[in-house]
N, C-alpha and C. Protein backbone atom coordinates (compact mmCIF):
# COMPACT_ATOMS: atom_id res chain seq x y z
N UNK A 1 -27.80 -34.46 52.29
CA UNK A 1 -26.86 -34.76 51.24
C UNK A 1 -26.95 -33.68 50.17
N UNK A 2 -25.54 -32.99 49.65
CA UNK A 2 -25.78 -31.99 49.02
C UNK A 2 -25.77 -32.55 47.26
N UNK A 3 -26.43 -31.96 46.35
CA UNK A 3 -26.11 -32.71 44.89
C UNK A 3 -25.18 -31.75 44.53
N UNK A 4 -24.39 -32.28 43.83
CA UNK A 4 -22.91 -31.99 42.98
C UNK A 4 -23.50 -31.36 41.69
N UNK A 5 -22.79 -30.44 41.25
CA UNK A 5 -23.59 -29.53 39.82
C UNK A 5 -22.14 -29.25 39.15
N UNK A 6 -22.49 -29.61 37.93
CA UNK A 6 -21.32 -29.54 36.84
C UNK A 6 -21.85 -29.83 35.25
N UNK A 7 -20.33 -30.05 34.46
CA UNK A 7 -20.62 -30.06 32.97
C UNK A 7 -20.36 -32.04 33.15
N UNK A 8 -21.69 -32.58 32.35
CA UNK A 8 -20.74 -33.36 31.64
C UNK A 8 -19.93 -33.39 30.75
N UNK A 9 -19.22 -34.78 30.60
CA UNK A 9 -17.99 -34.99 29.27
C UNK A 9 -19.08 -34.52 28.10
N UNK A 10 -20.06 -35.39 27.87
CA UNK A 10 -20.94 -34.97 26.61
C UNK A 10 -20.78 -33.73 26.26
N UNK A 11 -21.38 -32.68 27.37
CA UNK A 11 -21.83 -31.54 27.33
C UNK A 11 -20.18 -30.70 26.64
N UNK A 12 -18.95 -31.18 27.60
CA UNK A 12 -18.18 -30.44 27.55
C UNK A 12 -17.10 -30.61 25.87
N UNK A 13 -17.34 -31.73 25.47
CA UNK A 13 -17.06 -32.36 24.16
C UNK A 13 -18.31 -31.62 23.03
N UNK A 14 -19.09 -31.39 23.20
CA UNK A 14 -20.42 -30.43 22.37
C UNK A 14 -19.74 -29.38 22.64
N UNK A 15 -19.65 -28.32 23.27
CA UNK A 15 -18.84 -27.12 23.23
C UNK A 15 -17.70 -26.73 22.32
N UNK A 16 -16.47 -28.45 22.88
CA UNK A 16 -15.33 -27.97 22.69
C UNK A 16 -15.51 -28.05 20.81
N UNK A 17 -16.46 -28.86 20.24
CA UNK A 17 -16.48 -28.91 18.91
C UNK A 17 -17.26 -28.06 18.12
N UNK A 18 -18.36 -27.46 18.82
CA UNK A 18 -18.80 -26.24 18.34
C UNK A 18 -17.98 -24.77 18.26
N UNK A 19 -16.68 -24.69 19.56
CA UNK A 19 -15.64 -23.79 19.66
C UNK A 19 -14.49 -23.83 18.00
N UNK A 20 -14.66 -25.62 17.99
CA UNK A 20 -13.45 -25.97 16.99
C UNK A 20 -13.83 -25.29 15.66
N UNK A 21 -15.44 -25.68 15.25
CA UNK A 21 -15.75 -25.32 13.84
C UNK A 21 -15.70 -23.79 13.72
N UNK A 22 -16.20 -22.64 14.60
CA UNK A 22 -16.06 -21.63 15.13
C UNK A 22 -15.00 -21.44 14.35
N UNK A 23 -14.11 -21.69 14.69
CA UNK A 23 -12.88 -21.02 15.01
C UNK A 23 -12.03 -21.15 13.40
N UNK A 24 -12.23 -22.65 12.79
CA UNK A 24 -11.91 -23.36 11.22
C UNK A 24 -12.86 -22.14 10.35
N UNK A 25 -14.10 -21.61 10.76
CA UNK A 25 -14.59 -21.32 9.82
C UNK A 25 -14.73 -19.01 10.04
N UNK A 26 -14.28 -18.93 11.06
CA UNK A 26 -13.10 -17.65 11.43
C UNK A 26 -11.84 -17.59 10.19
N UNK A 27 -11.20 -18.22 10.37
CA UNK A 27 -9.21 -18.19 9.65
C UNK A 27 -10.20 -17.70 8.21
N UNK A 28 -10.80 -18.29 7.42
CA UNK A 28 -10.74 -17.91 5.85
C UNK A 28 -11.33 -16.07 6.12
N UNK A 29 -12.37 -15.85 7.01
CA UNK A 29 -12.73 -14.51 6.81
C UNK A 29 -11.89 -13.75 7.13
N UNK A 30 -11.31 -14.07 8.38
CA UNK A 30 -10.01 -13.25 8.72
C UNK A 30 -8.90 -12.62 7.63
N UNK A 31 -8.73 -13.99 7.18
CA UNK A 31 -7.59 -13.90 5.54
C UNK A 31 -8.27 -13.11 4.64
N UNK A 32 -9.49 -13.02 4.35
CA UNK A 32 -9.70 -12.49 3.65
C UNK A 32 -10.21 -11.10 3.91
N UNK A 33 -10.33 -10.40 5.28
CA UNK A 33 -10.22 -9.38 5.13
C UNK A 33 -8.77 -8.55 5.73
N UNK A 34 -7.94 -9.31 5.51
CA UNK A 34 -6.61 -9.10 5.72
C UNK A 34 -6.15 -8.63 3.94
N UNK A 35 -6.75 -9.47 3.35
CA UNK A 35 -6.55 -9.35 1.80
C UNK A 35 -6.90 -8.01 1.01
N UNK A 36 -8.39 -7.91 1.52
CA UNK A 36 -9.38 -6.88 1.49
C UNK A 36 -8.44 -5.07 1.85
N UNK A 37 -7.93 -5.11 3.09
CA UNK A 37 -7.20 -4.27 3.47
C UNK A 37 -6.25 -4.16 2.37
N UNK A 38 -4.91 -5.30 2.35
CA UNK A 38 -4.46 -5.00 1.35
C UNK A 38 -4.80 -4.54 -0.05
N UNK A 39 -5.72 -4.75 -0.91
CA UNK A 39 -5.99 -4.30 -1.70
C UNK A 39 -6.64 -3.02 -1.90
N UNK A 40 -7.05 -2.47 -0.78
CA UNK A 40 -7.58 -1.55 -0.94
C UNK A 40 -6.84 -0.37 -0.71
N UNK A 41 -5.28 -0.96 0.50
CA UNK A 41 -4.15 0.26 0.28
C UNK A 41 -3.69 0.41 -1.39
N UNK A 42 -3.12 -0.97 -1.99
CA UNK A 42 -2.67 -0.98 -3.38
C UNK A 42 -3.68 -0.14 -4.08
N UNK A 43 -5.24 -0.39 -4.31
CA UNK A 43 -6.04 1.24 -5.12
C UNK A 43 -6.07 2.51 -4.94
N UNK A 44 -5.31 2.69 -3.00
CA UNK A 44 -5.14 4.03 -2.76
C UNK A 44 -3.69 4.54 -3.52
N UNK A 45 -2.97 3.59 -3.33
CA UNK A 45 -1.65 4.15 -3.75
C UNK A 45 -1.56 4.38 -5.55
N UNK A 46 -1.91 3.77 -6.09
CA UNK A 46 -2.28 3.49 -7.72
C UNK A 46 -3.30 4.59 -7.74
N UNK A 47 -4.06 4.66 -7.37
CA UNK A 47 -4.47 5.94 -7.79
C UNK A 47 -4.22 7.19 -7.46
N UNK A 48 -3.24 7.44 -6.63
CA UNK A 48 -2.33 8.74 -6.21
C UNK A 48 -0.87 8.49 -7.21
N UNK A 49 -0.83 7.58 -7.77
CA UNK A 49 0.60 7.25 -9.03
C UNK A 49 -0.17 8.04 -10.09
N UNK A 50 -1.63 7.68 -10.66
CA UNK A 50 -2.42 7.55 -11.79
C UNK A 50 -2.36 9.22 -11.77
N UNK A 51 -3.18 9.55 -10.61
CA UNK A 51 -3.40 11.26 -10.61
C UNK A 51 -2.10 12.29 -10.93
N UNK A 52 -1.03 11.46 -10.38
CA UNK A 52 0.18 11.99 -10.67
C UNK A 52 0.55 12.42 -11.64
N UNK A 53 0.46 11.16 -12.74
CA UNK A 53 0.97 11.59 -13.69
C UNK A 53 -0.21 12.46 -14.71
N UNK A 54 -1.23 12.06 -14.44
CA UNK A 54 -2.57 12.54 -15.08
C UNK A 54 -2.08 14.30 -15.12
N UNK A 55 -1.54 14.73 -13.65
CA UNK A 55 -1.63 16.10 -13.41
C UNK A 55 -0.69 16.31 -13.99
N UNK A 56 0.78 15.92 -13.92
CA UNK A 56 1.99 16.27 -14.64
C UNK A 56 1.77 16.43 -16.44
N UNK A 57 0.54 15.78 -16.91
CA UNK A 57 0.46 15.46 -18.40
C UNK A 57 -1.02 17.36 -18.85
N UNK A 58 -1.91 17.47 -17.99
CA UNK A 58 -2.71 17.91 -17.84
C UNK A 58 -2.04 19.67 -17.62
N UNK A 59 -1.20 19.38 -17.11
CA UNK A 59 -0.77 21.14 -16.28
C UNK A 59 0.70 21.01 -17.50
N UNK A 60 1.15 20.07 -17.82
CA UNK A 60 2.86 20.23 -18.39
C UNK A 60 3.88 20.83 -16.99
N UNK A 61 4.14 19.95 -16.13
CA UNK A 61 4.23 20.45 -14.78
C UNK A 61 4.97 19.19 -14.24
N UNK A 62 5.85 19.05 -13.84
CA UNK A 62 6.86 17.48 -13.16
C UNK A 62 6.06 17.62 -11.78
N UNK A 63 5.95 16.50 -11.86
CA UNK A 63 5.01 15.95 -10.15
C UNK A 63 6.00 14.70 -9.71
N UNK A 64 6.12 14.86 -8.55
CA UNK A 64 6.86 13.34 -7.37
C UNK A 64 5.52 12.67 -6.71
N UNK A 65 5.72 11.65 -6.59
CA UNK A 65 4.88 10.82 -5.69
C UNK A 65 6.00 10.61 -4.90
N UNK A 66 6.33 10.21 -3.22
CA UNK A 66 7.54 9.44 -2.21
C UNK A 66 6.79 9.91 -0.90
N UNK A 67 7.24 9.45 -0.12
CA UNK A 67 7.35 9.56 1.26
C UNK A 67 8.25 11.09 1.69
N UNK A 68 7.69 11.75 2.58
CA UNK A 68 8.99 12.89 2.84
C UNK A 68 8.81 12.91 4.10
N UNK A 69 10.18 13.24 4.76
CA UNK A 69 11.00 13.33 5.84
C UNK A 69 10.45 14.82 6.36
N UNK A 70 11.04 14.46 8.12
CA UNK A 70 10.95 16.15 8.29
C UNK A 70 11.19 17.51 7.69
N UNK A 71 11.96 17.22 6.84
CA UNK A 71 12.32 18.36 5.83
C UNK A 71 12.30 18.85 4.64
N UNK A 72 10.72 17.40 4.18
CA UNK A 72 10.29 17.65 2.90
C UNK A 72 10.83 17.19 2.23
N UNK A 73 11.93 16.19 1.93
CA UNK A 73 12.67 15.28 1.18
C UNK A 73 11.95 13.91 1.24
N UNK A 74 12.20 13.62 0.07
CA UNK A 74 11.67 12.92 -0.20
C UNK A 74 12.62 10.99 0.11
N UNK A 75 12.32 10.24 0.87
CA UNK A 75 12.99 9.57 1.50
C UNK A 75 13.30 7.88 1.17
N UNK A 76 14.16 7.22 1.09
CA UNK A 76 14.28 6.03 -0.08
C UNK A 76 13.16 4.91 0.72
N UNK A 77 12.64 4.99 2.32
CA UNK A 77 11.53 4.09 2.61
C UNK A 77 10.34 4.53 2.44
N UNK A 78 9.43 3.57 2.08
CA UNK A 78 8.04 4.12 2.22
C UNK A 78 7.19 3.70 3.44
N UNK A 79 6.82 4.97 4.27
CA UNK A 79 6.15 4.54 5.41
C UNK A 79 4.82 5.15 5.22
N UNK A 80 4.14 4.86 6.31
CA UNK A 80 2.48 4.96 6.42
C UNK A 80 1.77 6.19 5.23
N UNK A 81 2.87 7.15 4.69
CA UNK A 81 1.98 8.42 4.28
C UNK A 81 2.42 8.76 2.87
N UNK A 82 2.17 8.42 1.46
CA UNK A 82 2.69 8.85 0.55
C UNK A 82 2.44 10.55 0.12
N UNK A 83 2.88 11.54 -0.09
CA UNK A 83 2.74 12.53 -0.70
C UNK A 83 2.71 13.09 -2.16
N UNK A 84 1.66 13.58 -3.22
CA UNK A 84 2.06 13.79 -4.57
C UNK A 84 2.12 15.45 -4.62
N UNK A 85 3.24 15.97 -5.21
CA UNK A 85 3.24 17.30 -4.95
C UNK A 85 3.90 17.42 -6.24
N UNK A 86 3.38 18.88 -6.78
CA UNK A 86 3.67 19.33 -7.98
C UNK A 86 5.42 19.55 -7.85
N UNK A 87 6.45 19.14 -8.29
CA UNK A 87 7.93 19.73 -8.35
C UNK A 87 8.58 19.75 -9.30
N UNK A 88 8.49 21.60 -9.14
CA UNK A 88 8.69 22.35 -10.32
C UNK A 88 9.86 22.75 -10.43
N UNK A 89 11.11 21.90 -10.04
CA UNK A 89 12.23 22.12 -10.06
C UNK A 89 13.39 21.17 -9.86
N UNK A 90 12.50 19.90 -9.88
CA UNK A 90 12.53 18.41 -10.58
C UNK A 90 13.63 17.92 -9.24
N UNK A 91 13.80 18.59 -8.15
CA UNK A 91 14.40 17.88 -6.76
C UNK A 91 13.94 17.52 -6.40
N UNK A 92 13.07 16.57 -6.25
CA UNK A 92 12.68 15.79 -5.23
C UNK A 92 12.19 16.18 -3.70
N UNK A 93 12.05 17.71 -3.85
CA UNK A 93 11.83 18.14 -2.20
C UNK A 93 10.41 19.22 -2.26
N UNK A 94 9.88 18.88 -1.07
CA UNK A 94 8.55 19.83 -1.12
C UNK A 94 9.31 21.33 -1.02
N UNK A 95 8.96 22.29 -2.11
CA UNK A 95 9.61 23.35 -1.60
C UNK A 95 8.47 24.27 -1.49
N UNK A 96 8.59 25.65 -0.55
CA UNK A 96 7.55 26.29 -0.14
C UNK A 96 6.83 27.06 -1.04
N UNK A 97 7.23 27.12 -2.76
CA UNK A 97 6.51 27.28 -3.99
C UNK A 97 5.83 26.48 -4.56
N UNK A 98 5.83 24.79 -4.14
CA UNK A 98 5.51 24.03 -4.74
C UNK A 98 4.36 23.42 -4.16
N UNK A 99 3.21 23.01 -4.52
CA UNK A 99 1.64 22.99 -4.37
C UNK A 99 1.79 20.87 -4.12
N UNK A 100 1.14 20.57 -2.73
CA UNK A 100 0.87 19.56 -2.20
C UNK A 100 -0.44 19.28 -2.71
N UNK A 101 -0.38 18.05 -4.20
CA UNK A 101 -2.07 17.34 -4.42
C UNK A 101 -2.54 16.94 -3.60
N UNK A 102 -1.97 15.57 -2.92
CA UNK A 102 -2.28 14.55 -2.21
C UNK A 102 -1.35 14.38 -0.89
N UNK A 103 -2.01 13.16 -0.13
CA UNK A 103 -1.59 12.28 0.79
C UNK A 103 -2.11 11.24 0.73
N UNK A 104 -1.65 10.25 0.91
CA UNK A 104 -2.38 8.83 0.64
C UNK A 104 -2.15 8.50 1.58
N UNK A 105 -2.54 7.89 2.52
CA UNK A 105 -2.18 7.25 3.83
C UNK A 105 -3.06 5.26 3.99
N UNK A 106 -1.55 4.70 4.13
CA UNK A 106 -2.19 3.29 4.01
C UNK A 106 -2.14 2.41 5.62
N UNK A 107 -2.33 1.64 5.64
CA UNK A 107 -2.95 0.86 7.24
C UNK A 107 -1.33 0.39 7.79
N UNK A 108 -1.15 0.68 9.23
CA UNK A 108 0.42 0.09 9.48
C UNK A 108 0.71 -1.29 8.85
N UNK A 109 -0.32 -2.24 9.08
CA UNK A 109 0.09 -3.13 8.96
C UNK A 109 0.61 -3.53 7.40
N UNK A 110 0.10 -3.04 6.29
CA UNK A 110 0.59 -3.46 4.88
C UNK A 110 2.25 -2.53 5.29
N UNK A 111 3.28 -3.53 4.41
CA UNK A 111 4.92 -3.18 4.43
C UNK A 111 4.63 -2.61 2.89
N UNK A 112 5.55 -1.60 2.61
CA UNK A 112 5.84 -1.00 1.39
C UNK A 112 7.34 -0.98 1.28
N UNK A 113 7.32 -1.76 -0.25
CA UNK A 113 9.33 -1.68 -0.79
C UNK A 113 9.03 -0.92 -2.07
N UNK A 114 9.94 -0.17 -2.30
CA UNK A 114 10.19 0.48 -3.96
C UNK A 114 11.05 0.15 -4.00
N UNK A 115 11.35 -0.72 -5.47
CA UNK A 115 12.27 -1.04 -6.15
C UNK A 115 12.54 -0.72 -7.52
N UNK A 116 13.60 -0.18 -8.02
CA UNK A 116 13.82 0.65 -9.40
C UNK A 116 13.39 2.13 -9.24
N UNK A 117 13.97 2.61 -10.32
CA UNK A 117 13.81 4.10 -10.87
C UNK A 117 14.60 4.88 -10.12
N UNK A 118 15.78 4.48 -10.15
CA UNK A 118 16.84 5.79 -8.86
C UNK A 118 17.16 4.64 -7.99
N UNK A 119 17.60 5.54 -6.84
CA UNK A 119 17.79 5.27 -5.61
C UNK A 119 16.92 6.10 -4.16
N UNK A 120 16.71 7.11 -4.56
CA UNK A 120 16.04 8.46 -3.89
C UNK A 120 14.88 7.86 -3.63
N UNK A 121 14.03 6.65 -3.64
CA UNK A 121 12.81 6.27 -3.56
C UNK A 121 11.39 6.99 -3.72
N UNK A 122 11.65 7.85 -4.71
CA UNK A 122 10.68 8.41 -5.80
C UNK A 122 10.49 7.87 -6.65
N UNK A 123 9.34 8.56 -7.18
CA UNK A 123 8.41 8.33 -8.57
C UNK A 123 8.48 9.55 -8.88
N UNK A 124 8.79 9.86 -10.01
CA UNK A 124 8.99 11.62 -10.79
C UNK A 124 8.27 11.62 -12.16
N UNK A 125 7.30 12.29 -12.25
CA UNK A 125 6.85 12.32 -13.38
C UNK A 125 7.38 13.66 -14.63
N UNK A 126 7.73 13.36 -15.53
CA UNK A 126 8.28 15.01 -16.54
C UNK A 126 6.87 15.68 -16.66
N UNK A 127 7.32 16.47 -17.35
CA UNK A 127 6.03 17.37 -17.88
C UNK A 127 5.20 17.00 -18.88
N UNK A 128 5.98 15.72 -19.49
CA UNK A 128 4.89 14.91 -20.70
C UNK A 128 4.34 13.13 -20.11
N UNK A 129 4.60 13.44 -18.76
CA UNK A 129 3.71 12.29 -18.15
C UNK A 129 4.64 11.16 -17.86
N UNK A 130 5.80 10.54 -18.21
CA UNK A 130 6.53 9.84 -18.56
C UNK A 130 7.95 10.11 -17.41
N UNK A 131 8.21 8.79 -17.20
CA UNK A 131 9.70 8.65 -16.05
C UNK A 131 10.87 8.90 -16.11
N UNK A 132 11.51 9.01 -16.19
CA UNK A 132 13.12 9.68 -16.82
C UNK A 132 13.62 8.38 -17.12
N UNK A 133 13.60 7.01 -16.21
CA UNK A 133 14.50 6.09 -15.67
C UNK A 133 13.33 4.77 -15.83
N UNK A 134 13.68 3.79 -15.55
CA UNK A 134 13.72 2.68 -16.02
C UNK A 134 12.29 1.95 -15.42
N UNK A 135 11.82 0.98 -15.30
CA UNK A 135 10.20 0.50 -14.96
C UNK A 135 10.74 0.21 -13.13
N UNK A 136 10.01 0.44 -12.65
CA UNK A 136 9.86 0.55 -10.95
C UNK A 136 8.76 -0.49 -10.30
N UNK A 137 8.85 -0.64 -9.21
CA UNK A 137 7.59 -1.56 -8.49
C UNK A 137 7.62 -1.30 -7.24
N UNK A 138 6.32 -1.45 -6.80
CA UNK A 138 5.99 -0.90 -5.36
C UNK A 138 5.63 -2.45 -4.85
N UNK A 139 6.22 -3.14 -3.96
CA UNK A 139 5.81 -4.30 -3.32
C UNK A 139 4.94 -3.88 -2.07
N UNK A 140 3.64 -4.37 -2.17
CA UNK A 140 3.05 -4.40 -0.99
C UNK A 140 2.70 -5.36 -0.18
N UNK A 141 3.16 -5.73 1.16
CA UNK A 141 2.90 -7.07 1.44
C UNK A 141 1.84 -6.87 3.28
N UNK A 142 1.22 -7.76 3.44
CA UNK A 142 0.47 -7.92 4.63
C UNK A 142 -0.41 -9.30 4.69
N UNK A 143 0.05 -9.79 5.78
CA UNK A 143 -0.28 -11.00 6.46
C UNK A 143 -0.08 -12.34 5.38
N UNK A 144 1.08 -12.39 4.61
CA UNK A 144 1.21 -12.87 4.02
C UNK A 144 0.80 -13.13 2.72
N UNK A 145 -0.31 -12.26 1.85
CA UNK A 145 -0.12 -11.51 0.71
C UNK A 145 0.63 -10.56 -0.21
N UNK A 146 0.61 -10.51 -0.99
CA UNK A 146 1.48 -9.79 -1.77
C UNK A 146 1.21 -9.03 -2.96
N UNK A 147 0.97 -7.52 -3.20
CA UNK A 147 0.31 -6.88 -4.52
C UNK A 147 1.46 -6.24 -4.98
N UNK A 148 1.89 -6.16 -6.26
CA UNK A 148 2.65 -5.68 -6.85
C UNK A 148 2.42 -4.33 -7.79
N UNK A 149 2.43 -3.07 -7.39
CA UNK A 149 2.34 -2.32 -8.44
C UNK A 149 3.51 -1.88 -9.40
N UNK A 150 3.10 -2.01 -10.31
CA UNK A 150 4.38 -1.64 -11.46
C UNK A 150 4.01 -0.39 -12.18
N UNK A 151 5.04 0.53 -12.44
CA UNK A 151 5.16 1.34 -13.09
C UNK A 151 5.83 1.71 -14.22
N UNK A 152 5.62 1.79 -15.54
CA UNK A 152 6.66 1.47 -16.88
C UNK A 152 7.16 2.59 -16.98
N UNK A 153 8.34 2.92 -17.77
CA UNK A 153 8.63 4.08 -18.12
C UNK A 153 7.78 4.87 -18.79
N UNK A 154 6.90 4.86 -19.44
CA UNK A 154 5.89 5.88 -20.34
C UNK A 154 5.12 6.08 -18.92
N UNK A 155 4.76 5.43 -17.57
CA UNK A 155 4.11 6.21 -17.17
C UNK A 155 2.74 5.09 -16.49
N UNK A 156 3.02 4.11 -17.48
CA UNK A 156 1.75 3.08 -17.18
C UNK A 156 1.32 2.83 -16.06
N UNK A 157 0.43 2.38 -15.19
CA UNK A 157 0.92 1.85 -13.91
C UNK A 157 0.08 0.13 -14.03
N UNK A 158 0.05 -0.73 -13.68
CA UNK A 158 -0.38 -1.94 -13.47
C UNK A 158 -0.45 -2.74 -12.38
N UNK A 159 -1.49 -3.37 -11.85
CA UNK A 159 -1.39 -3.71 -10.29
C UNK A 159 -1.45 -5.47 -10.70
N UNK A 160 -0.47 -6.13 -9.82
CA UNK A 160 -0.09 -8.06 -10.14
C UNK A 160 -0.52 -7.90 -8.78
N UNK A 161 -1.95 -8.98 -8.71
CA UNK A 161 -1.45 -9.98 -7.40
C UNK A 161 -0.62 -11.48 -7.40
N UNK A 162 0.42 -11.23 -6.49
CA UNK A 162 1.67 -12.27 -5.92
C UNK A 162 0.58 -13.52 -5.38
N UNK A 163 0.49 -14.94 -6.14
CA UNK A 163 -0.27 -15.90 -5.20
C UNK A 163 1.00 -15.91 -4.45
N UNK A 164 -0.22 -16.60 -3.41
CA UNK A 164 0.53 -16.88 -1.54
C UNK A 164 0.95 -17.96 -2.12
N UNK A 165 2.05 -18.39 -1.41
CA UNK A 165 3.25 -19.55 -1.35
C UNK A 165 2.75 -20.47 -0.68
């Protein structure tokens, strides 16, 4: 007679509830380093705004912060790579006289919206540090968080976290 080998119910009910708490006490770390990420693109980007204008105020020199296209234009979405480049001729385009500070590069997963200051989806700083045009915001959102950077016309910048809904 052969003996039969298996889980009991006990056994298999002990698992399935040690799997359950597992898993309840996973979701908050997860969220929170989903959060973590986000915030830590929003200090990369804020501090490539900050340096911006720091340099534009420091040199007397117009600097862009935006995204640029194959052709150095500067482009109304913001995707994975921000650029701050000195532009000394206040277009909006990397031109082959004009000196590249930065790149900021943030994680696919955070979404970036600019809203205000133009349409051209720049940030332009004058030569006395300050925006031509009206207060702007950079929405950053991922996994259902939300950081808001704002930018005033003098130049300010300020970072809001959006509570989750």
């Amino acid at each position: 007679m052969s003996k039969l080998t298996g889980f009991t119910l006990l056994e298999c009910c002990t698992c399935l509830s040690i799997l359950t708490i597992s898993s309840c006490l996973a979701l908050p770390l997860i969220n929170a380093l989903e959060r973590g990420q986000l915030e830590q693109d929003a200090n990369n980007i804020r501090a490539a705004i900050t340096m911006a204008r720091t340099k534009a105020l420091t040199t007397s020199t117009k600097t862009t912060v935006c995204c640029l296209d194959s052709t150095n234009a500067c482009t109304e979405t913001w995707h994975n790579a921000v650029s701050t480049f000195l532009d000394l001729n206040a277009n909006r385009v990397l031109d082959q006289n004009e000196q590249i500070l930065n790149v900021t590069q943030w994680s696919p997963k955070t979404q970036i919206q600019w809203r205000g200051m133009g349409t051209k989806g720049a940030l332009h700083f004058s030569a006395a540090g300050i925006t031509q045009v009206s207060n702007g915001t950079l929405q950053l959102q991922r996994a259902g968080h939300t950081i808001n950077i704002i930018v005033n016309r003098q130049g300010r910048v300020r970072q809001v976290s959006v509570p989750n809904r």
